[in-house]
N, C-alpha and C. Protein backbone atom coordinates (compact mmCIF):
# COMPACT_ATOMS: atom_id res chain seq x y z
N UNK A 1 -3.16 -20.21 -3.63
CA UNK A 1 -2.00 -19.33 -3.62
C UNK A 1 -0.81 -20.06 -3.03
N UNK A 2 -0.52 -21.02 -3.74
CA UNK A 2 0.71 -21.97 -3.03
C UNK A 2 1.15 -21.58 -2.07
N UNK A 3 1.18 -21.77 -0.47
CA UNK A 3 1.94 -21.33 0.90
C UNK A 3 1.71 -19.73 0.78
N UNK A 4 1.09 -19.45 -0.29
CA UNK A 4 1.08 -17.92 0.64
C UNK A 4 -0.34 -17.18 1.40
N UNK A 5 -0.44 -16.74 2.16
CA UNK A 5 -1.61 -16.03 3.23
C UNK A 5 -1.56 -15.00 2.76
N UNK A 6 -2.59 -14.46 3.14
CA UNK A 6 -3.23 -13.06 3.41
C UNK A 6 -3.58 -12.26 4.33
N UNK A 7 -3.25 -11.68 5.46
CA UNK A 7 -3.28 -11.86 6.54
C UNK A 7 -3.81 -9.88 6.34
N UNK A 8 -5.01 -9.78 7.29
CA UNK A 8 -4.91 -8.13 7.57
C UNK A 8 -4.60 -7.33 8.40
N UNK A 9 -3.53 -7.31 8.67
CA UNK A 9 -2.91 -6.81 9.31
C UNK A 9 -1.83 -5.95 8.56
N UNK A 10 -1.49 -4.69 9.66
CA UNK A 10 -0.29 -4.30 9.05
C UNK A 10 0.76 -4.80 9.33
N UNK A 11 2.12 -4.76 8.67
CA UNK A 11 3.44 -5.30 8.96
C UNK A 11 3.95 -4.85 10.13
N UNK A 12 4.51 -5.61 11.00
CA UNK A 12 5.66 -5.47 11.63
C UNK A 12 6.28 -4.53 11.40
N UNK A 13 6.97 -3.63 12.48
CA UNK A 13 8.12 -1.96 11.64
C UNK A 13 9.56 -3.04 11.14
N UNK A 14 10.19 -3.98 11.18
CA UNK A 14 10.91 -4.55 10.25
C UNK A 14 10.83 -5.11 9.02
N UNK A 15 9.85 -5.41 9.07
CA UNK A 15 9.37 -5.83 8.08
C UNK A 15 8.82 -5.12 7.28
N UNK A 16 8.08 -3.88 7.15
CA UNK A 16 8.04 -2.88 6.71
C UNK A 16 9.16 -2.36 6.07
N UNK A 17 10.06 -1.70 7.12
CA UNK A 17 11.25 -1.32 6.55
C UNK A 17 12.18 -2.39 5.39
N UNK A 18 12.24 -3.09 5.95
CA UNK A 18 12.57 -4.17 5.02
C UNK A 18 12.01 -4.42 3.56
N UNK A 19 10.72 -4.67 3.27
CA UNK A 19 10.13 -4.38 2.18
C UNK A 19 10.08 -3.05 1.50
N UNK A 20 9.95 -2.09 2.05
CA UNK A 20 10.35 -1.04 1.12
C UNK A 20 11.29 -0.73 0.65
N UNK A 21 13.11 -1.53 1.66
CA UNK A 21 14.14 -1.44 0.69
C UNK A 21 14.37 -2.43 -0.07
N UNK A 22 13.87 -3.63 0.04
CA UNK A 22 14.11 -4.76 -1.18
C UNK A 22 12.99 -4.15 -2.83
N UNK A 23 12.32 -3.53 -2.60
CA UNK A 23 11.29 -3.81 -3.59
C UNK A 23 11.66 -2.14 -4.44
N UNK A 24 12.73 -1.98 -3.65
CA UNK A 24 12.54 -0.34 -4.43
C UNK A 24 12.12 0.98 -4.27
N UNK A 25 11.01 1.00 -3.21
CA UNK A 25 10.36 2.13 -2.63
C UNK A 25 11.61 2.89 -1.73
N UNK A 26 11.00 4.36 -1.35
CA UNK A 26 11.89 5.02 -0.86
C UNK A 26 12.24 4.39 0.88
N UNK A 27 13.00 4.01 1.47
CA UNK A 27 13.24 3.72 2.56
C UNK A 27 13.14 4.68 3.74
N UNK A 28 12.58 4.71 4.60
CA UNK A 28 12.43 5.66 5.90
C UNK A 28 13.40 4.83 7.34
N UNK A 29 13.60 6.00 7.88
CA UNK A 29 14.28 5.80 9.24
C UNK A 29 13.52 5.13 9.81
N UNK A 30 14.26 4.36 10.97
CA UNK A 30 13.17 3.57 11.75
C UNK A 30 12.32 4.10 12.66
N UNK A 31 12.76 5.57 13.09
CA UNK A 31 11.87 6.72 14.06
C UNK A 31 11.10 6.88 12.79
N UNK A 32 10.78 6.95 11.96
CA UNK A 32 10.01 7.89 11.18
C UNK A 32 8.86 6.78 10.35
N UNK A 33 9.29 5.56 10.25
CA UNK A 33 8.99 4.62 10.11
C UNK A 33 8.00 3.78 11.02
N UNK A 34 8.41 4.03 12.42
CA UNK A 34 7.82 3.45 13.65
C UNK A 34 6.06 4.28 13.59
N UNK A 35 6.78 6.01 13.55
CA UNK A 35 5.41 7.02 14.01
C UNK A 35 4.59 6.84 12.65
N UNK A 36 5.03 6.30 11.18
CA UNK A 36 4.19 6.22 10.10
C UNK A 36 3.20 5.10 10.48
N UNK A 37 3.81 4.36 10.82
CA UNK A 37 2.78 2.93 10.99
C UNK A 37 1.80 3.30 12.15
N UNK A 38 2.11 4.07 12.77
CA UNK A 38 0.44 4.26 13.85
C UNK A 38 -0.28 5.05 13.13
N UNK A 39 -0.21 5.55 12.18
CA UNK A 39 -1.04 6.27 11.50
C UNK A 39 -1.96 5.20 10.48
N UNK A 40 -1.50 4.00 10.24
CA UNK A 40 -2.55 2.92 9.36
C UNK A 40 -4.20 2.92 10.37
N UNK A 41 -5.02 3.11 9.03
CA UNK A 41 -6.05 2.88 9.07
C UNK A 41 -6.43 1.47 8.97
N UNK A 42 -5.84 0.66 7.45
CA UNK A 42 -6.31 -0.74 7.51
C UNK A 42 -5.13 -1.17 6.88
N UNK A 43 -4.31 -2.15 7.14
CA UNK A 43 -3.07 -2.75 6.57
C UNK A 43 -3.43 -4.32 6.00
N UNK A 44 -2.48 -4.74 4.81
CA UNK A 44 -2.83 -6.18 4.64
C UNK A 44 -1.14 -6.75 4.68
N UNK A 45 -0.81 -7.86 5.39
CA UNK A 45 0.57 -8.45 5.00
C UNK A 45 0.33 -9.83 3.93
N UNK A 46 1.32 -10.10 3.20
CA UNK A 46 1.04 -11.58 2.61
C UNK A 46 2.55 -11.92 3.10
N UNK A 47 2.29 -13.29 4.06
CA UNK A 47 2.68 -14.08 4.19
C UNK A 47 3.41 -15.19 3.25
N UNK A 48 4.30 -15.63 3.43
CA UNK A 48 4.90 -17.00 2.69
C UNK A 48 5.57 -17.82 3.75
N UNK A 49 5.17 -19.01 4.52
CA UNK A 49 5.37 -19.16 5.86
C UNK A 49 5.23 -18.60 6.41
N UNK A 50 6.45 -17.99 7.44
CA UNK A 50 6.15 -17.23 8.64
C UNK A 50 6.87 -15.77 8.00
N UNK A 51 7.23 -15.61 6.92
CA UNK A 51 8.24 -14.62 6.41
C UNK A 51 6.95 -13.60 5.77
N UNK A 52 6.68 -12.15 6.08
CA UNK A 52 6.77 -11.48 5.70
C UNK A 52 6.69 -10.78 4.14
N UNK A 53 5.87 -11.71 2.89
CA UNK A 53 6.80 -10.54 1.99
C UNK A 53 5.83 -10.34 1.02
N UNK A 54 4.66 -9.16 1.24
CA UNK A 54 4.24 -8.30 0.83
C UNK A 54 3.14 -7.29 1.79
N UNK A 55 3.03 -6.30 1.23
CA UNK A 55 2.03 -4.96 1.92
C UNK A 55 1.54 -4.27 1.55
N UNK A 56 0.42 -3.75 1.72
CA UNK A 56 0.08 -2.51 1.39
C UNK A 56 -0.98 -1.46 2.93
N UNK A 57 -1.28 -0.16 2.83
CA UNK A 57 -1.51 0.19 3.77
C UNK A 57 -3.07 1.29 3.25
N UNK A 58 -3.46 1.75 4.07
CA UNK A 58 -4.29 2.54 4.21
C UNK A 58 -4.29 3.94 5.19
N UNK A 59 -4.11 4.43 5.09
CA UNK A 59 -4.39 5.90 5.44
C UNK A 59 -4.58 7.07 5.13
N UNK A 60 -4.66 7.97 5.86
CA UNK A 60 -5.65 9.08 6.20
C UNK A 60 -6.67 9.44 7.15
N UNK A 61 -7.28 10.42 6.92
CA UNK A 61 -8.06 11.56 8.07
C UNK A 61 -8.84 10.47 8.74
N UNK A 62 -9.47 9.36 8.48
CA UNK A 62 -10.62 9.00 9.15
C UNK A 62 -12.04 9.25 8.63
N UNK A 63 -12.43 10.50 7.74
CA UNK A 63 -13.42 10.32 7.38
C UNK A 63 -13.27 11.18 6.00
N UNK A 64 -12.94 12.04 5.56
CA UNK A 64 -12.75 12.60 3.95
C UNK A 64 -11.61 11.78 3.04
N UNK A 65 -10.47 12.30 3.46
CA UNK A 65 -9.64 11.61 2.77
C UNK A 65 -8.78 10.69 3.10
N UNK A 66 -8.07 9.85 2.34
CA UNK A 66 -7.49 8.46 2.51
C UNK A 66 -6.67 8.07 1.19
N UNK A 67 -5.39 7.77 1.91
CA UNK A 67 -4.23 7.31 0.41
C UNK A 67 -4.02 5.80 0.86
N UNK A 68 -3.75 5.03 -0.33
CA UNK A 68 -3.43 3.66 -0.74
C UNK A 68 -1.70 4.10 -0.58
N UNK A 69 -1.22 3.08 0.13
CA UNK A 69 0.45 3.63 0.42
C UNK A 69 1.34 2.09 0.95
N UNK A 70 2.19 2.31 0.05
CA UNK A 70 3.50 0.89 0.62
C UNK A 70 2.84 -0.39 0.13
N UNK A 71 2.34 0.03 -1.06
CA UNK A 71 2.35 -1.57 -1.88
C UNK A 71 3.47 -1.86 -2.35
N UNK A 72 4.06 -2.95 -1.79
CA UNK A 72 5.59 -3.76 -2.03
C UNK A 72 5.11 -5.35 -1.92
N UNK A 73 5.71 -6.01 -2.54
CA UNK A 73 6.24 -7.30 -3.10
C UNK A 73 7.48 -7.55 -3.15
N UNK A 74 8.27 -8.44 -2.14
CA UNK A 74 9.37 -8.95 -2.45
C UNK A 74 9.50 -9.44 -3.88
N UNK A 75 10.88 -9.08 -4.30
CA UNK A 75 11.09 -9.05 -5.98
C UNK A 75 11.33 -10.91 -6.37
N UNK A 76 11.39 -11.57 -4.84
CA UNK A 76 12.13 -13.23 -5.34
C UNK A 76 10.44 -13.25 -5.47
N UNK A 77 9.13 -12.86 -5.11
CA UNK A 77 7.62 -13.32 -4.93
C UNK A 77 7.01 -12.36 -5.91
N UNK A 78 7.23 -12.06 -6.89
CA UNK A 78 6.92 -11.27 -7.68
C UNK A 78 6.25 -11.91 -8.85
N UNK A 79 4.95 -11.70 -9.76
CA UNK A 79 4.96 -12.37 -10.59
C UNK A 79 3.79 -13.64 -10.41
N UNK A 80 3.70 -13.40 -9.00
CA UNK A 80 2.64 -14.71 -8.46
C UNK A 80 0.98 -14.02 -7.88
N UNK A 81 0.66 -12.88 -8.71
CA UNK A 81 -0.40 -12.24 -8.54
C UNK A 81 -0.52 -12.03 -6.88
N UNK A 82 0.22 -11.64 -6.12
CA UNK A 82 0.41 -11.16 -5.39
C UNK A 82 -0.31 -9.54 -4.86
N UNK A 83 0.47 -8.67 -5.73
CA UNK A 83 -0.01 -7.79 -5.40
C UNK A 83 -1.53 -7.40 -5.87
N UNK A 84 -2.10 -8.12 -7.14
CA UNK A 84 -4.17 -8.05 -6.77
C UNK A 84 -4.46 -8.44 -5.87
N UNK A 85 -3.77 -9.62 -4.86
CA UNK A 85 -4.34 -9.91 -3.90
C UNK A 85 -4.19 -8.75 -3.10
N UNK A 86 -3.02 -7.78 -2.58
CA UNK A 86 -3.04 -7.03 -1.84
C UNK A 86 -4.31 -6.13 -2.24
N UNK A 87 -4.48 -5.10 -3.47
CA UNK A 87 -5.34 -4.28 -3.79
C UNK A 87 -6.83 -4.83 -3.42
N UNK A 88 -6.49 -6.14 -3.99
CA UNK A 88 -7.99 -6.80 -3.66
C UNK A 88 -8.83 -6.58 -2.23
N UNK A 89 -8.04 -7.09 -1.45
CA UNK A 89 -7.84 -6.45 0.02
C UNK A 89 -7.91 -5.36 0.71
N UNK A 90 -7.69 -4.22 -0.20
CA UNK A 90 -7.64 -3.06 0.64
C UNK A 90 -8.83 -2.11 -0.28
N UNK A 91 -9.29 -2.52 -1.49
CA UNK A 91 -10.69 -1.99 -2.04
C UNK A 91 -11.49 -2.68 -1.20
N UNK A 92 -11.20 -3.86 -1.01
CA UNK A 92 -12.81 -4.31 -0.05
C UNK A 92 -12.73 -3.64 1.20
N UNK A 93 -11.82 -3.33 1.52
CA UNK A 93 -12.23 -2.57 2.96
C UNK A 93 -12.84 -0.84 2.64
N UNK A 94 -12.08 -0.54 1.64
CA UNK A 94 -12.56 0.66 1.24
C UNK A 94 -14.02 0.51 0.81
N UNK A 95 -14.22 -0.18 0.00
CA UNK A 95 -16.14 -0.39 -0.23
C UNK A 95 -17.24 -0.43 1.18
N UNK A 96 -16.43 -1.74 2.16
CA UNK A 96 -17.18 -2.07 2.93
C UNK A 96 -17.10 -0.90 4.53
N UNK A 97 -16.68 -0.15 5.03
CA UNK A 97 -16.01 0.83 5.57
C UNK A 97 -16.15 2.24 5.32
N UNK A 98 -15.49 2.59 4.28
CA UNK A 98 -15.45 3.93 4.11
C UNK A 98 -17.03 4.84 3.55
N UNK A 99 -17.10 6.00 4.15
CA UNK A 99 -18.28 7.00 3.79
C UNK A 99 -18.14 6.63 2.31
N UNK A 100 -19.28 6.55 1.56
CA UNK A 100 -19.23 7.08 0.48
C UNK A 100 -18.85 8.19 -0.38
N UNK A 101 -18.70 9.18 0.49
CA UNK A 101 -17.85 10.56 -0.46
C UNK A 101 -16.90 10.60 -0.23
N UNK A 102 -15.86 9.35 0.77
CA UNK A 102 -14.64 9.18 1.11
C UNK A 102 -13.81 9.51 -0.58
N UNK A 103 -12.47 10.52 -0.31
CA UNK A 103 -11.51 10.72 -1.39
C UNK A 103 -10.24 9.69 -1.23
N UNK A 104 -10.06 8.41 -2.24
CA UNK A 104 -9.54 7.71 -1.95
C UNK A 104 -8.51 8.25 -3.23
N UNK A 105 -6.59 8.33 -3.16
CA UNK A 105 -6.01 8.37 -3.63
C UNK A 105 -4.66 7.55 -3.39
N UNK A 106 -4.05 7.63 -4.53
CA UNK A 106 -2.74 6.99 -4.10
C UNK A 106 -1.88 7.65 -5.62
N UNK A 107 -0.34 7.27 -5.54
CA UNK A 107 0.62 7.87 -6.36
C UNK A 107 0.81 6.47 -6.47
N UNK A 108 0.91 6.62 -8.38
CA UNK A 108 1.25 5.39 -8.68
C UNK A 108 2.29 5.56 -9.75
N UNK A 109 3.50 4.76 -9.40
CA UNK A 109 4.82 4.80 -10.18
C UNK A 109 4.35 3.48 -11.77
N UNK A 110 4.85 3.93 -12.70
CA UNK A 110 4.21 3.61 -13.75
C UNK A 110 5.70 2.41 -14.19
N UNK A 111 4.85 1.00 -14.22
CA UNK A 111 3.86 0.69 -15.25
C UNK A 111 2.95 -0.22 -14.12
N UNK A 112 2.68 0.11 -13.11
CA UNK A 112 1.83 -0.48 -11.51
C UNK A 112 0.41 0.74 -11.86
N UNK A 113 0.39 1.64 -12.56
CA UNK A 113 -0.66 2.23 -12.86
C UNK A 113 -1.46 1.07 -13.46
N UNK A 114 -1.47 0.21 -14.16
CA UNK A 114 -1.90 -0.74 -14.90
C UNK A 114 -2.99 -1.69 -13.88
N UNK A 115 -2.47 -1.64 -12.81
CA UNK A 115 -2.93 -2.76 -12.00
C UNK A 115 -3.70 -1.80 -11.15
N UNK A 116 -3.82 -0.58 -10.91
CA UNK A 116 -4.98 0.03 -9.93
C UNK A 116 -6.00 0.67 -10.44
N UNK A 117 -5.90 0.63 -12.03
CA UNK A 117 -6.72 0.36 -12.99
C UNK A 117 -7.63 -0.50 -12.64
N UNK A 118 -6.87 -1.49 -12.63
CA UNK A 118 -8.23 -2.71 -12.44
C UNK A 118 -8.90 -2.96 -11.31
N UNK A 119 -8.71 -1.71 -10.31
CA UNK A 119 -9.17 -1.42 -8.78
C UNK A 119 -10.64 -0.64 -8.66
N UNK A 120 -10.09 0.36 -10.02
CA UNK A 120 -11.28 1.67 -10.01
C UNK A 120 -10.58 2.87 -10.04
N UNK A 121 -9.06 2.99 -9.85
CA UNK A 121 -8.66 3.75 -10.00
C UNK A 121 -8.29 4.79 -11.52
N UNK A 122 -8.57 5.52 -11.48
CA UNK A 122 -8.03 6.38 -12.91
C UNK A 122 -7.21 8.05 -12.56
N UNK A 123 -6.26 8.21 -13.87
CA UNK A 123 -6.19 9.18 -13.57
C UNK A 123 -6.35 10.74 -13.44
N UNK A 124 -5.77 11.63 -12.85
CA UNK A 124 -6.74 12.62 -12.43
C UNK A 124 -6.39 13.99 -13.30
N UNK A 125 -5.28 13.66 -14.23
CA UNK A 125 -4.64 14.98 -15.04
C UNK A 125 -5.60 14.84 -16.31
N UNK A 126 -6.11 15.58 -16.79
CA UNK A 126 -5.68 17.39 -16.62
C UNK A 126 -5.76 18.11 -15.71
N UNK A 127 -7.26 17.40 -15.22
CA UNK A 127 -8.01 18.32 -13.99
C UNK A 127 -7.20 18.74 -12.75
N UNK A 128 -6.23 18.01 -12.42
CA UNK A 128 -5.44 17.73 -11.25
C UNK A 128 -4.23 16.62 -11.66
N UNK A 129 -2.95 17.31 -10.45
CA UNK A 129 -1.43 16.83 -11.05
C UNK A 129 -1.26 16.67 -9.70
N UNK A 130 -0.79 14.88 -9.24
CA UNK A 130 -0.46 14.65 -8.22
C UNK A 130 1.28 15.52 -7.88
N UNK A 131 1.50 15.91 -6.66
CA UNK A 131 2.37 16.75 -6.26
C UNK A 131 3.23 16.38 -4.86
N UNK A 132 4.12 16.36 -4.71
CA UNK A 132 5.26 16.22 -3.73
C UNK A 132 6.18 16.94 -2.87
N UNK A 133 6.70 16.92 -1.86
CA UNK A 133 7.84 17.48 -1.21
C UNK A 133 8.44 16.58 -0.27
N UNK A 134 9.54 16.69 -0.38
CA UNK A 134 10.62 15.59 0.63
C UNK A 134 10.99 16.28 1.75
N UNK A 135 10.88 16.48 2.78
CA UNK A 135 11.73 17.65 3.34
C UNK A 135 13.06 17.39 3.64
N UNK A 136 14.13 18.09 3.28
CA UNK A 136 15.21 18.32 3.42
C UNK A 136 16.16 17.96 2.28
N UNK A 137 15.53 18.36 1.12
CA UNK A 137 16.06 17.92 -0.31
C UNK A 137 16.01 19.50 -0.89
C-alpha cells in the first residue's frame, strides 16, 4: 500500500472533523463531534505518513446493535483501494468480536453501496426502509 498504514484506532477529533468536511459527509460541531467519538466501539485510521486521511468507525449498544459510520477518504487518496482496506478492517472485528446475533447496519449513500456489498452487506427494502431525523431542520 505505497506509504500508507492501517492503523486501529480511531481518529483524532481533528482529524475526524476534518475528514468528514473534505470528503463530503455531513460535518458536526466540535462539542458534538468530541461526545460522538467516545461513543466508538472499534475505529480504523489510514495513515499516509504522519497525516491522517482515512476512517471509518463502529458503534453502538455493545451487545444487539451496531452501525458502520464515518467511512471517509480524503478525495487527493481516493482511488487507491483505500477504503476495502477500511471495511476490511472493521468486518474483521465484527466477525472476530461481535455476538453472533449482533444487528450490524450502516446507511449507505449510493454508488459506495457497491463496495459494502462486497462486505456482506445487502439491502433491507422492501422489508425495511432505512430512516432519519436531523434535529433542528
Amino acid at each position: 500500500m505505497n506509504g500508507y498504514s492501517v492503523e486501529l484506532r480511531t481518529p483524532e477529533l481533528a482529524d475526524y472533523m476534518r475528514l468528514r468536511k473534505i470528503s463530503g459527509l455531513t460535518p458536526f460541531s466540535e462539542e458534538a463531534s468530541r461526545i460522538g467519538l467516545k461513543g466508538t466501539i472499534f475505529g480504523v485510521s489510514v495513515c499516509h505518513g504522519k497525516d491522517v486521511i482515512g476512517m471509518g468507525r463502529i458503534i453502538g449498544d455493545g451487545g444487539c446493535f451496531f452501525q458502520i459510520t464515518d467511512i471517509a477518504v480524503d478525495p487527493a487518496h481516493q482511488g487507491q483501494g483505500l477504503g476495502k482496506k477500511i471495511m476490511g478492517a472493521l468486518t474483521d472485528y465484527i466477525r472476530e468480536n461481535l455476538p453472533e446475533t449482533a444487528y450490524v447496519s450502516l446507511i449507505a449513500d449510493v454508488p459506495a453501496n457497491r463496495l459494502y456489498e462486497q462486505y456482506g452487506f445487502s439491502e433491507t427494502a422492501p422489508r425495511s426502509l432505512g430512516m432519519s431525523m436531523i434535529v433542528g431542520r
